[in-house]
PDB file of N, CA and C in Angstrom:
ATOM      1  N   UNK A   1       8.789 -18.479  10.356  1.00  0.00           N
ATOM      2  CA  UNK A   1       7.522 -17.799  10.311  1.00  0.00           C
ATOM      3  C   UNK A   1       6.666 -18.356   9.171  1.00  0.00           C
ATOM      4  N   UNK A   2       7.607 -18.447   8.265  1.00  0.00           N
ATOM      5  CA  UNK A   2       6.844 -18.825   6.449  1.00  0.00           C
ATOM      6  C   UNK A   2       5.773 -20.364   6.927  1.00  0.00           C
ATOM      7  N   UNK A   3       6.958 -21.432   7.532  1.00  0.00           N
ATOM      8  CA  UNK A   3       6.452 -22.543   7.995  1.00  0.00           C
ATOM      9  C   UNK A   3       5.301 -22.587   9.043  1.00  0.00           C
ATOM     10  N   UNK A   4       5.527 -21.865  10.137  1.00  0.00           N
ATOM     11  CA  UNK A   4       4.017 -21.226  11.079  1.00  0.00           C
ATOM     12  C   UNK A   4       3.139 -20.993  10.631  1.00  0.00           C
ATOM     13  N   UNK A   5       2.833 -20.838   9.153  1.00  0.00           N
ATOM     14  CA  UNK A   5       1.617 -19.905   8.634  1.00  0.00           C
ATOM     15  C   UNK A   5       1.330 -21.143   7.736  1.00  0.00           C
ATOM     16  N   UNK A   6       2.264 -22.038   7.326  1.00  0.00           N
ATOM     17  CA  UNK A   6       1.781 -23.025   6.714  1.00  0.00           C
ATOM     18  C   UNK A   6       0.992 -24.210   7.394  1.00  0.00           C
ATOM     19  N   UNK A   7       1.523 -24.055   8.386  1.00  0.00           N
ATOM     20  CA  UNK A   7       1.049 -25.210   9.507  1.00  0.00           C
ATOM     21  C   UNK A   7      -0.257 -24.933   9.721  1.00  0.00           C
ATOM     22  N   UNK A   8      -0.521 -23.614  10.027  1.00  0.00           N
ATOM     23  CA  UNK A   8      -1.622 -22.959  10.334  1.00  0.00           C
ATOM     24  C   UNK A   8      -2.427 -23.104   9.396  1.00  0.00           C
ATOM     25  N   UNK A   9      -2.150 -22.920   8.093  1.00  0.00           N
ATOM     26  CA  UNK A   9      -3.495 -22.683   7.019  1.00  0.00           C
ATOM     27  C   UNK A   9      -3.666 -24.624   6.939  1.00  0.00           C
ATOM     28  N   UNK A  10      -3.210 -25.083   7.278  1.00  0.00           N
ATOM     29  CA  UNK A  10      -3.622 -26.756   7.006  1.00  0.00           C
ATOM     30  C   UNK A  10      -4.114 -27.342   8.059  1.00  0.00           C
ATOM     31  N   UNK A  11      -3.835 -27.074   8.906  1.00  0.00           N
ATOM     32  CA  UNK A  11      -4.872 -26.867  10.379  1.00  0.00           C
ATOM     33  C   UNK A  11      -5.848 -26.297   9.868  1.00  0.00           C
ATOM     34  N   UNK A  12      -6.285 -25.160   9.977  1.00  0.00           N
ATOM     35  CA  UNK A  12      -7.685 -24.847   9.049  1.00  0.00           C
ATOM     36  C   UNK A  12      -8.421 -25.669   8.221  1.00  0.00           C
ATOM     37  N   UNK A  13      -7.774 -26.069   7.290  1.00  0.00           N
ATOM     38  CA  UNK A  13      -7.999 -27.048   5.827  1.00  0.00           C
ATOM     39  C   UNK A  13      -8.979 -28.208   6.657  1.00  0.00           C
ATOM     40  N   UNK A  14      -7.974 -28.837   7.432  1.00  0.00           N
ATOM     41  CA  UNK A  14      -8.346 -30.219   8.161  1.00  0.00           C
ATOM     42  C   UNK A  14      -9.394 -29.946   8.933  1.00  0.00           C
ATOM     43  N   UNK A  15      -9.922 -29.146   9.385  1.00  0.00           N
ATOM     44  CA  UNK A  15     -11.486 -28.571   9.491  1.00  0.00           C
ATOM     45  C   UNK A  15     -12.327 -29.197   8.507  1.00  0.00           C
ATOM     46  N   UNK A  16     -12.169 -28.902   7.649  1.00  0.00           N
ATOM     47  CA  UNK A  16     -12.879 -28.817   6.615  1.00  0.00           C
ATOM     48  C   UNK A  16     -13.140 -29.861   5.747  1.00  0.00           C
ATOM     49  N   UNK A  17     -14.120 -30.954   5.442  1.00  0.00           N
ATOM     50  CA  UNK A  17     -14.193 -32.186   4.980  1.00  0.00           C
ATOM     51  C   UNK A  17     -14.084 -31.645   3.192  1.00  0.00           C
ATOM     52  N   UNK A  18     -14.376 -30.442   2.947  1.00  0.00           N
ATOM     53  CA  UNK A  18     -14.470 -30.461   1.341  1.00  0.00           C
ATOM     54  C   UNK A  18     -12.922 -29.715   1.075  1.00  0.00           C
ATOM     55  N   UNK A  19     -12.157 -29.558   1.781  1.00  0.00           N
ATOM     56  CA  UNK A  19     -10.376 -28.499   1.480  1.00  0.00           C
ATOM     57  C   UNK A  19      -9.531 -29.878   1.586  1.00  0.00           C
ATOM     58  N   UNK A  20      -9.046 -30.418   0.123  1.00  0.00           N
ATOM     59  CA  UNK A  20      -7.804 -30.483   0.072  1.00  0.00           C
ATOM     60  C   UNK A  20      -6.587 -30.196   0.832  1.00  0.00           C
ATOM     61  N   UNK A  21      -5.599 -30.933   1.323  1.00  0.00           N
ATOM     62  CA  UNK A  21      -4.424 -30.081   1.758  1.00  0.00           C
ATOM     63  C   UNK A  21      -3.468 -29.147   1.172  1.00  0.00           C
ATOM     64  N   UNK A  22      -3.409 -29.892  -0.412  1.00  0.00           N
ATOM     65  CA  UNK A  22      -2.848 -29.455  -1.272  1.00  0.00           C
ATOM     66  C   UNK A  22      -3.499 -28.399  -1.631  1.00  0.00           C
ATOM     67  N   UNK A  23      -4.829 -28.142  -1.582  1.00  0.00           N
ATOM     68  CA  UNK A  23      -5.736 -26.718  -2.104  1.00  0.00           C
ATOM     69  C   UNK A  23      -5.248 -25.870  -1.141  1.00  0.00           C
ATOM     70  N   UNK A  24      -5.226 -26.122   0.473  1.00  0.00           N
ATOM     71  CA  UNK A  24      -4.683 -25.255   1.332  1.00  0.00           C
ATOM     72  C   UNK A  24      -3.138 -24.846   1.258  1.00  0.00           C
ATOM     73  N   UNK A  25      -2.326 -25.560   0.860  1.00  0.00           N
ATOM     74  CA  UNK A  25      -1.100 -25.100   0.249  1.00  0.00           C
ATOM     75  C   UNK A  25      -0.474 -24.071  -0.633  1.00  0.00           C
ATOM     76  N   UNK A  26      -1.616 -24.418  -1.571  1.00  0.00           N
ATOM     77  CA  UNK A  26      -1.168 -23.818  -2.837  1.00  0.00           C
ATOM     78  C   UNK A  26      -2.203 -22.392  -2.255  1.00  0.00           C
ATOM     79  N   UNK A  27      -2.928 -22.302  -1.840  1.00  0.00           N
ATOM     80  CA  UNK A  27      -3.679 -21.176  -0.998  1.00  0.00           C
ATOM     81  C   UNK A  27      -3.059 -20.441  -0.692  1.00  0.00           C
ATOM     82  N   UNK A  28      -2.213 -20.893   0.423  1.00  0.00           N
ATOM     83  CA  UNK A  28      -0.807 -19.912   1.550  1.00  0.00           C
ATOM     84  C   UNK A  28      -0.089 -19.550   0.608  1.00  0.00           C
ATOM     85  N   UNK A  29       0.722 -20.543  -0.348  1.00  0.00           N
ATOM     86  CA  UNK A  29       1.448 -19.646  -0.856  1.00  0.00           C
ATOM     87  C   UNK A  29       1.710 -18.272  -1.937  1.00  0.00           C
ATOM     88  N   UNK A  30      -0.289 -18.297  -2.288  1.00  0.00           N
ATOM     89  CA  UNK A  30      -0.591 -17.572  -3.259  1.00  0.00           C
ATOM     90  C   UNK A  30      -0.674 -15.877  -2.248  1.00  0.00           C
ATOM     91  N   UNK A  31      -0.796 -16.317  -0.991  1.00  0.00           N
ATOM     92  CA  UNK A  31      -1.268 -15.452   0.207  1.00  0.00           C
ATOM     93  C   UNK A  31       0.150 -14.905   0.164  1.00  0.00           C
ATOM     94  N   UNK A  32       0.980 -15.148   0.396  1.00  0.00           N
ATOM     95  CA  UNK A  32       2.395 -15.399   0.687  1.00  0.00           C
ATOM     96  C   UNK A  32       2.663 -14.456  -0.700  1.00  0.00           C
ATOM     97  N   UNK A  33       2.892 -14.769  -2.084  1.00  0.00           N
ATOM     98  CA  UNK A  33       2.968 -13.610  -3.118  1.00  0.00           C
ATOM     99  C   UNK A  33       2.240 -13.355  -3.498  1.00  0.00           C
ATOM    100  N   UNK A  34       0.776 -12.554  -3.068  1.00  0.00           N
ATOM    101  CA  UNK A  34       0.134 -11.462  -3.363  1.00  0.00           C
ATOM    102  C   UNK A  34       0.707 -10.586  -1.837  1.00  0.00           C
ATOM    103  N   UNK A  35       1.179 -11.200  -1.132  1.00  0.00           N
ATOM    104  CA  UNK A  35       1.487 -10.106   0.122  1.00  0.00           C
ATOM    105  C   UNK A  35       2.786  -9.519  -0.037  1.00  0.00           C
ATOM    106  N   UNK A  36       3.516 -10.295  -0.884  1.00  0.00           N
ATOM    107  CA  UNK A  36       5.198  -9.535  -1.529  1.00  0.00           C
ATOM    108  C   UNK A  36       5.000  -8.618  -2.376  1.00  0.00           C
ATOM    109  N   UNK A  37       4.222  -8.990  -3.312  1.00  0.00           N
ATOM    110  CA  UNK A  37       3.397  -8.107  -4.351  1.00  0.00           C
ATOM    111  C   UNK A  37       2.995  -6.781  -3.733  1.00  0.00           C
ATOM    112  N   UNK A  38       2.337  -6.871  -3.159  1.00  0.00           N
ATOM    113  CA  UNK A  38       1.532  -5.343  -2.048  1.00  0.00           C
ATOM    114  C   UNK A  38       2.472  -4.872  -1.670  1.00  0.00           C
ATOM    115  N   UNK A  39       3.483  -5.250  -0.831  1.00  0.00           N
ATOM    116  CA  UNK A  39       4.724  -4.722   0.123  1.00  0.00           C
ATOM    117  C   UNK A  39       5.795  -3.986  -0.866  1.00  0.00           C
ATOM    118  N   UNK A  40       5.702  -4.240  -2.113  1.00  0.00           N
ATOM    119  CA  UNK A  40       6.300  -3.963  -3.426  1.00  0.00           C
ATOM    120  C   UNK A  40       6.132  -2.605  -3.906  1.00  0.00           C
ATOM    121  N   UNK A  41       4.269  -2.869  -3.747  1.00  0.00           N
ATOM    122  CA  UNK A  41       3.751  -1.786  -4.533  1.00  0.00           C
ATOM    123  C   UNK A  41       3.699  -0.413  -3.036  1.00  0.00           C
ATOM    124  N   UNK A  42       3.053  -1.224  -2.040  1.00  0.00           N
ATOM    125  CA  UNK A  42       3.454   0.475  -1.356  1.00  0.00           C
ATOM    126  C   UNK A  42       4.473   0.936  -0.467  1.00  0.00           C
ATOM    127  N   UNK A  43       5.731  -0.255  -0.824  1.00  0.00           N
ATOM    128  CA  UNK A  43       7.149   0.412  -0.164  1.00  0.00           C
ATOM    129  C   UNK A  43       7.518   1.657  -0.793  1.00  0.00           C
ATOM    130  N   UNK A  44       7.434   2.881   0.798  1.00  0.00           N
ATOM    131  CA  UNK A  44       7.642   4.200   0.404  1.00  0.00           C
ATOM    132  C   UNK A  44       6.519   4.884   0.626  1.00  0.00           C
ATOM    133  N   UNK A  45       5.381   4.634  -0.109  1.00  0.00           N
ATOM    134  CA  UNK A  45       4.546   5.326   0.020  1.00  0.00           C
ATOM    135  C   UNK A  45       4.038   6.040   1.230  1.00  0.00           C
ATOM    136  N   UNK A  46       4.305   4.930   2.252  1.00  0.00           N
ATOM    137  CA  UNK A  46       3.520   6.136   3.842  1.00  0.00           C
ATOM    138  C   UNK A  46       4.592   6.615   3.776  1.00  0.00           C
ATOM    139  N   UNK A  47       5.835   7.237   3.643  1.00  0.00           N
ATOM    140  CA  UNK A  47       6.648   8.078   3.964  1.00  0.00           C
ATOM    141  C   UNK A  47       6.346   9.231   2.727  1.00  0.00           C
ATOM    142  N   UNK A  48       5.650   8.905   1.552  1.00  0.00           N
ATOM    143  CA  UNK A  48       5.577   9.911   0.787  1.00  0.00           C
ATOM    144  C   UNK A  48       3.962  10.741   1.430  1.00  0.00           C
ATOM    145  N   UNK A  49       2.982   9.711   1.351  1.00  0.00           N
ATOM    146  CA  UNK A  49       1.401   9.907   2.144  1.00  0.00           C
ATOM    147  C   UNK A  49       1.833  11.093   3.148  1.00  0.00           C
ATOM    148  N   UNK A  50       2.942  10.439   4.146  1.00  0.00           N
ATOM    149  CA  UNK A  50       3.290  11.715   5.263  1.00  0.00           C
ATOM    150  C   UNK A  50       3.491  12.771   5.484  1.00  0.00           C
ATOM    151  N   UNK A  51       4.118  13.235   3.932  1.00  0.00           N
ATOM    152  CA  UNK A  51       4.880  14.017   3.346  1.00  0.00           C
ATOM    153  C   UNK A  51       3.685  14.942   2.928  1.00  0.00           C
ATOM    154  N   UNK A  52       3.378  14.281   2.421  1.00  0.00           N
ATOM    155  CA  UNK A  52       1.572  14.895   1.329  1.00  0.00           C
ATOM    156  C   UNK A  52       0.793  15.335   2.918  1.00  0.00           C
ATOM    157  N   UNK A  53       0.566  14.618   3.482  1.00  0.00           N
ATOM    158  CA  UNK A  53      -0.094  14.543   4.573  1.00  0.00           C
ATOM    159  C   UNK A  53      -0.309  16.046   5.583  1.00  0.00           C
ATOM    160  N   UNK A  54       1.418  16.414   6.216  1.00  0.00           N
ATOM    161  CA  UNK A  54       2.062  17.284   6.580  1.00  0.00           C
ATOM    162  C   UNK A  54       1.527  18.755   6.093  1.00  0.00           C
ATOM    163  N   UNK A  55       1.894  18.605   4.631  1.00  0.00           N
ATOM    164  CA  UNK A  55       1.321  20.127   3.801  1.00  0.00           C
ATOM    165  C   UNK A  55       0.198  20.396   3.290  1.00  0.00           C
ATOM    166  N   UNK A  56      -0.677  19.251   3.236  1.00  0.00           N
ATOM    167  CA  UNK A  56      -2.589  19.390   3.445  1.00  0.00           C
ATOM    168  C   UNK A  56      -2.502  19.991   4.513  1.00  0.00           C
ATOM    169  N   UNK A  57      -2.461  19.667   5.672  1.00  0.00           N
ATOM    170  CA  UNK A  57      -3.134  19.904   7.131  1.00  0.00           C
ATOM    171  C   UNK A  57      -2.130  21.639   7.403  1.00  0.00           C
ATOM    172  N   UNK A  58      -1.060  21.590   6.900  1.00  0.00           N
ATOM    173  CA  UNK A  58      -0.308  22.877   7.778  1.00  0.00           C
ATOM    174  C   UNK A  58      -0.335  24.026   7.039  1.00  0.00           C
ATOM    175  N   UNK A  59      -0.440  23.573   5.648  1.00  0.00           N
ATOM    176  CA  UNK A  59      -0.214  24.900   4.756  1.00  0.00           C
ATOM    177  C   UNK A  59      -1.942  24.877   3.893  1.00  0.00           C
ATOM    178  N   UNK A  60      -2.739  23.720   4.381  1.00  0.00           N
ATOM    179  CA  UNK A  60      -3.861  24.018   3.743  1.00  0.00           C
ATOM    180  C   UNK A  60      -3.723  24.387   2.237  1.00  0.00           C
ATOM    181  N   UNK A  61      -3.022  23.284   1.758  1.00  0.00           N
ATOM    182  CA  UNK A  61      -2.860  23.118   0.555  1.00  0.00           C
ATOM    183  C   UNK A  61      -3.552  22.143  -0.471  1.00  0.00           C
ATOM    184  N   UNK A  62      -4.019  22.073  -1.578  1.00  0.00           N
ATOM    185  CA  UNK A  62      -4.624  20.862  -1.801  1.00  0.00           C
ATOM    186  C   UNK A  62      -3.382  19.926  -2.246  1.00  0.00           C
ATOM    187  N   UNK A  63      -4.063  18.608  -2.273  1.00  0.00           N
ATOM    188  CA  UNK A  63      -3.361  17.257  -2.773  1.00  0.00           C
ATOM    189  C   UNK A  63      -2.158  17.484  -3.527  1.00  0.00           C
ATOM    190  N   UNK A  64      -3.104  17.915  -4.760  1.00  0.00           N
ATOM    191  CA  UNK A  64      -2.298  17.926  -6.181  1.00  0.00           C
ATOM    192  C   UNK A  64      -0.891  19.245  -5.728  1.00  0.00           C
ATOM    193  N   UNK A  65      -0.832  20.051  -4.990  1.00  0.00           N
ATOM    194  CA  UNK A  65       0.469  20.790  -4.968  1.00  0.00           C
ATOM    195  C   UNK A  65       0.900  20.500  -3.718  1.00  0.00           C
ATOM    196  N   UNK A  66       0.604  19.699  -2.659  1.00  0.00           N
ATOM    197  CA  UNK A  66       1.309  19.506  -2.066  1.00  0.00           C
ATOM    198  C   UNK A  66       2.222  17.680  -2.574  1.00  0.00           C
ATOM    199  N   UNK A  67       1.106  17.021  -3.484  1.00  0.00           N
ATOM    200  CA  UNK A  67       2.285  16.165  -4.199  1.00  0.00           C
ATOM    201  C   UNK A  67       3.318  17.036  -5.095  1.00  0.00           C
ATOM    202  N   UNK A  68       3.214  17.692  -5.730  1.00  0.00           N
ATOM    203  CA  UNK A  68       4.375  18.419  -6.489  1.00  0.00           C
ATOM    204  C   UNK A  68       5.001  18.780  -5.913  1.00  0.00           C
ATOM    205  N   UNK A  69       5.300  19.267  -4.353  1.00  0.00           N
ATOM    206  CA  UNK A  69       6.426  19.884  -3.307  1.00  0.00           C
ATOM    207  C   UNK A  69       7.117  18.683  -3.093  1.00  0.00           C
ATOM    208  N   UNK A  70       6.551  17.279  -2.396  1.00  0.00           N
ATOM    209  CA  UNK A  70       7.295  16.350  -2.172  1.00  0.00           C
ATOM    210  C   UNK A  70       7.817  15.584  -3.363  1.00  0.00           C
ATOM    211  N   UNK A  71       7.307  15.823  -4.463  1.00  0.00           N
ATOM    212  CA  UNK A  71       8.065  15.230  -6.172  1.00  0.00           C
ATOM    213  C   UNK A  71       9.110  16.191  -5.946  1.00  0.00           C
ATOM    214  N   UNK A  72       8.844  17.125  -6.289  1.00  0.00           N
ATOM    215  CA  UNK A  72      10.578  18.459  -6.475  1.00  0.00           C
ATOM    216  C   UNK A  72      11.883  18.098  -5.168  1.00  0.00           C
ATOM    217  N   UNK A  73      11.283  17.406  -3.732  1.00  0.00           N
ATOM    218  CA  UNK A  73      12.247  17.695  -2.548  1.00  0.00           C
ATOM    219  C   UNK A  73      12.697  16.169  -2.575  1.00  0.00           C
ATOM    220  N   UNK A  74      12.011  15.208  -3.762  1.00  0.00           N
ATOM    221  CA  UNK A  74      12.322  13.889  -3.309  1.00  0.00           C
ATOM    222  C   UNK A  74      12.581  13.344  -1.884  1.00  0.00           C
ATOM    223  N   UNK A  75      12.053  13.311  -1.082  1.00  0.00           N
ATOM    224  CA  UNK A  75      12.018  12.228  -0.269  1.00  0.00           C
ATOM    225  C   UNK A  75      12.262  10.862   0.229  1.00  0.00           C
ATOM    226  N   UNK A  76      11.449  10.790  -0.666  1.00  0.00           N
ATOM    227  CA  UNK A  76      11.333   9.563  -1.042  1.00  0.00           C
ATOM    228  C   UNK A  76      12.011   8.903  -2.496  1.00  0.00           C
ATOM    229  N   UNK A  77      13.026   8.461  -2.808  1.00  0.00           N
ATOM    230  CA  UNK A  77      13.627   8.425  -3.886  1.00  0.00           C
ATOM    231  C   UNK A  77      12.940   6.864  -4.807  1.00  0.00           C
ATOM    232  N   UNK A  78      12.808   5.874  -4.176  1.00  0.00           N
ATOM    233  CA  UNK A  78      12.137   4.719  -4.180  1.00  0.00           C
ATOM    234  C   UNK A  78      11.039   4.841  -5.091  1.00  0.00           C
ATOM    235  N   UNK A  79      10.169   5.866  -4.849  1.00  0.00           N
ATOM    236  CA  UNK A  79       8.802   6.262  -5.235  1.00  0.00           C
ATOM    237  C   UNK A  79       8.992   7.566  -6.019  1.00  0.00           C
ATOM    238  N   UNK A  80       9.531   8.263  -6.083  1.00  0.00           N
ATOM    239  CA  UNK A  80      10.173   9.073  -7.629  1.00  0.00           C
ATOM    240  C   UNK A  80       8.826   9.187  -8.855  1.00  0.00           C
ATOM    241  N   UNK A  81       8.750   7.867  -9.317  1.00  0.00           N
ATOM    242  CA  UNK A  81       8.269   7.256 -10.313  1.00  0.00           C
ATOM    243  C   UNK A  81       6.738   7.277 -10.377  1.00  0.00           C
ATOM    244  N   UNK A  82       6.890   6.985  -8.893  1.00  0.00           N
ATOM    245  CA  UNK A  82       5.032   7.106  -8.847  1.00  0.00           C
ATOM    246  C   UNK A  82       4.472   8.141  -8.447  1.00  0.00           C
ATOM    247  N   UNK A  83       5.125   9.257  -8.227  1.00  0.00           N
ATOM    248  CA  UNK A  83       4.834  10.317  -7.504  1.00  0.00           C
ATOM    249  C   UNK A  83       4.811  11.016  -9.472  1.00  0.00           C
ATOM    250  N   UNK A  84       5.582  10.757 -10.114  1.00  0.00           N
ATOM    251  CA  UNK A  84       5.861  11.182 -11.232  1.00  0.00           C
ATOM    252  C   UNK A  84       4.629  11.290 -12.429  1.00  0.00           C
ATOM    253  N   UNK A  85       4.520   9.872 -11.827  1.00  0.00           N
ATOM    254  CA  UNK A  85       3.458   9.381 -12.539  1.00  0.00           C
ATOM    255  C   UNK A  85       1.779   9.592 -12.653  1.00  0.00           C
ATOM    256  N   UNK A  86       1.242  10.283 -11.182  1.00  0.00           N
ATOM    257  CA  UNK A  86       0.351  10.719 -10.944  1.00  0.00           C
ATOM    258  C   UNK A  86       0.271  12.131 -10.738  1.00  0.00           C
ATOM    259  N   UNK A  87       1.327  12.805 -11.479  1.00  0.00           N
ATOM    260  CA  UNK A  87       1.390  14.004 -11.318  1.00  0.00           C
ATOM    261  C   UNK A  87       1.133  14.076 -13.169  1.00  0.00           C
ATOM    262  N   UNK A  88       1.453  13.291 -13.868  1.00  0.00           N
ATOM    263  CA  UNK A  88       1.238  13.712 -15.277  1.00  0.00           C
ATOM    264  C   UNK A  88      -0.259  13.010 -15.424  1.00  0.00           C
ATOM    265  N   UNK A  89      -0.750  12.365 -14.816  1.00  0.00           N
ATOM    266  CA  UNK A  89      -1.909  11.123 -15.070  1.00  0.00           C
ATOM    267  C   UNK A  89      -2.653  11.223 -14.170  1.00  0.00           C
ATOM    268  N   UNK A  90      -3.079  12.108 -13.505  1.00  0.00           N
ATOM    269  CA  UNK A  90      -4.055  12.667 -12.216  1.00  0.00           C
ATOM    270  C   UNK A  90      -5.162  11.113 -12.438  1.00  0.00           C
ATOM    271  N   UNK A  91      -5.051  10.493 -11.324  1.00  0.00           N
ATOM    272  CA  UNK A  91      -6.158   9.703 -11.041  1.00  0.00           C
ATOM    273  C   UNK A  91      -6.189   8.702 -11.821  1.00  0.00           C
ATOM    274  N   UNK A  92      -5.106   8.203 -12.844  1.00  0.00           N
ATOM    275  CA  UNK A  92      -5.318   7.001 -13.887  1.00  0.00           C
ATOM    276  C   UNK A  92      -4.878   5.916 -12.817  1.00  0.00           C
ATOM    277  N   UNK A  93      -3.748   4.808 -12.976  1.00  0.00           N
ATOM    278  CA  UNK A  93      -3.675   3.647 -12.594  1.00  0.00           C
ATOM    279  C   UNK A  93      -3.687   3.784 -11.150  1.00  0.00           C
ATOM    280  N   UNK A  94      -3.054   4.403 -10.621  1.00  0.00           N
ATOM    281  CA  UNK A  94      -2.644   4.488  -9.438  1.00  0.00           C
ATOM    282  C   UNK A  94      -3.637   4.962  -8.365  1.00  0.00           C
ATOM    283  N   UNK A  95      -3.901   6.185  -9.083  1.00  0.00           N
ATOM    284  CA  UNK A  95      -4.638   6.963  -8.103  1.00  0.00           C
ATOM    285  C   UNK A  95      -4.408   6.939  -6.808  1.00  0.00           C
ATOM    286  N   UNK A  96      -3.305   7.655  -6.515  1.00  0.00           N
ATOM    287  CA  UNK A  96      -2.716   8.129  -5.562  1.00  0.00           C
ATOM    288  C   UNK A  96      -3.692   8.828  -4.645  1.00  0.00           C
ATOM    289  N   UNK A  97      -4.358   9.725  -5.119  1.00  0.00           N
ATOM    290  CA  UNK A  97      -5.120  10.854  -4.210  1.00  0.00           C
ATOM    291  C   UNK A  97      -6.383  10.264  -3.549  1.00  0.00           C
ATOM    292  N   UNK A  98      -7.110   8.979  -4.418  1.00  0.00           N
ATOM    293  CA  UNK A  98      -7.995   8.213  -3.698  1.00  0.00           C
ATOM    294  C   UNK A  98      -7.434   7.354  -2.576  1.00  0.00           C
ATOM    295  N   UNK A  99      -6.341   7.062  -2.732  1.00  0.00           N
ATOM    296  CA  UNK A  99      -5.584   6.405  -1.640  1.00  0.00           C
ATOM    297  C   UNK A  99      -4.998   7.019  -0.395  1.00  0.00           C
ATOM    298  N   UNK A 100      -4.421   8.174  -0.599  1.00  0.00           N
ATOM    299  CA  UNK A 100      -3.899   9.131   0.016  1.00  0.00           C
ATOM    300  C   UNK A 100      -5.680   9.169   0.966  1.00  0.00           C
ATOM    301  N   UNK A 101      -6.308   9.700   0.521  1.00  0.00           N
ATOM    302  CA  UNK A 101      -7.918   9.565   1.090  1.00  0.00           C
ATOM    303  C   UNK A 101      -8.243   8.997   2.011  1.00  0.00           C
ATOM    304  N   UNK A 102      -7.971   7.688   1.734  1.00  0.00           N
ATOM    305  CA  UNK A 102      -8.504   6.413   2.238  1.00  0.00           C
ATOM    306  C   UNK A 102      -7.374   6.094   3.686  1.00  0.00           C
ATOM    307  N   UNK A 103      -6.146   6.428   2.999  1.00  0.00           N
ATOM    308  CA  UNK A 103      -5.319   5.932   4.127  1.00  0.00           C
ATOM    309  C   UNK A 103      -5.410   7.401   5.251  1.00  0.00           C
ATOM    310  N   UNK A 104      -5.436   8.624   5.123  1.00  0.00           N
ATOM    311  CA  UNK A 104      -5.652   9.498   6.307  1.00  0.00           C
ATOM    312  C   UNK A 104      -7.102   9.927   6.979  1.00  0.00           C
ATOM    313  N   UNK A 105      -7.757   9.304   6.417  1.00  0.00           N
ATOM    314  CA  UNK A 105      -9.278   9.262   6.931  1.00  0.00           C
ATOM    315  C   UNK A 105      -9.237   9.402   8.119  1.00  0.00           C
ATOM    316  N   UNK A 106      -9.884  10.532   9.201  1.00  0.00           N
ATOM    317  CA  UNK A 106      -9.936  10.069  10.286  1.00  0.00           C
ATOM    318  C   UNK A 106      -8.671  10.493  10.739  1.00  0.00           C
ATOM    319  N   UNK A 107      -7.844  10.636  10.613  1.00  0.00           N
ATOM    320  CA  UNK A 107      -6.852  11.413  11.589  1.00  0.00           C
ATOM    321  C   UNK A 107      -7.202  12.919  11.529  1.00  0.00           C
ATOM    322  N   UNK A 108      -6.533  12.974  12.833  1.00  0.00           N
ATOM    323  CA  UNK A 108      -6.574  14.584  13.308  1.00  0.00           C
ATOM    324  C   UNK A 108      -5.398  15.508  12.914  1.00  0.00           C
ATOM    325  N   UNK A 109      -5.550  17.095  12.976  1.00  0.00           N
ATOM    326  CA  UNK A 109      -4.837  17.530  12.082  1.00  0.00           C
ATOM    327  C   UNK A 109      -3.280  17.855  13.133  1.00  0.00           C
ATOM    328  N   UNK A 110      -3.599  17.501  14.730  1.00  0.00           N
ATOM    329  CA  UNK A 110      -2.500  16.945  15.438  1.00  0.00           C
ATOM    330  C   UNK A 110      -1.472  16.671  15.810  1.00  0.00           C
TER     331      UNK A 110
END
């Protein structure tokens, strides 16, 4: 697959009279770990989001205590830390609840 995507981004490149191959290389593979990176940062999270998700819509609860139900029942053990973390730091690095936001937008309560 890794090699498919390489082939691919240099095919692209060769389009292109001003792209390097080597610029397209070093491109993919930066694509390649910023996408391990991401997969890093929100492994867990839609299973925690779900969790959060669940007790907004059923118990008409806000954010902030329905994250503290799924921190206390752990769930998600993986994410512990970050659930931890935006429960003492409402809205600093993470900001969970803008995300939480962003990712259920638009669904129904269903």
């Amino acid at each position: 697959m890794r090699r498919k995507g390489l082939y691919q981004s240099i095919k692209i490149a060769n389009g292109f009279s001003n792209i390097h191959l080597g610029l397209a290389c070093h491109g993919f593979e930066e694509y390649v770990l910023r996408t391990r990176l991401y997969r890093l940062f929100v492994e867990g999270l839609d299973r925690a989001f779900l969790e959060i998700w669940k007790r907004v819509n059923e118990g008409q609860t806000s954010f902030r205590d329905a994250l503290q139900e799924v921190y206390n029942e752990n769930p998600v053990p993986l994410r512990q830390h970050t659930l931890k973390a935006e429960l003492e730091c409402p809205g600093g690095f993470l900001q969970l609840e803008r995300q939480f936001r962003r990712c259920t937008e638009g669904i129904s309560k269903e």
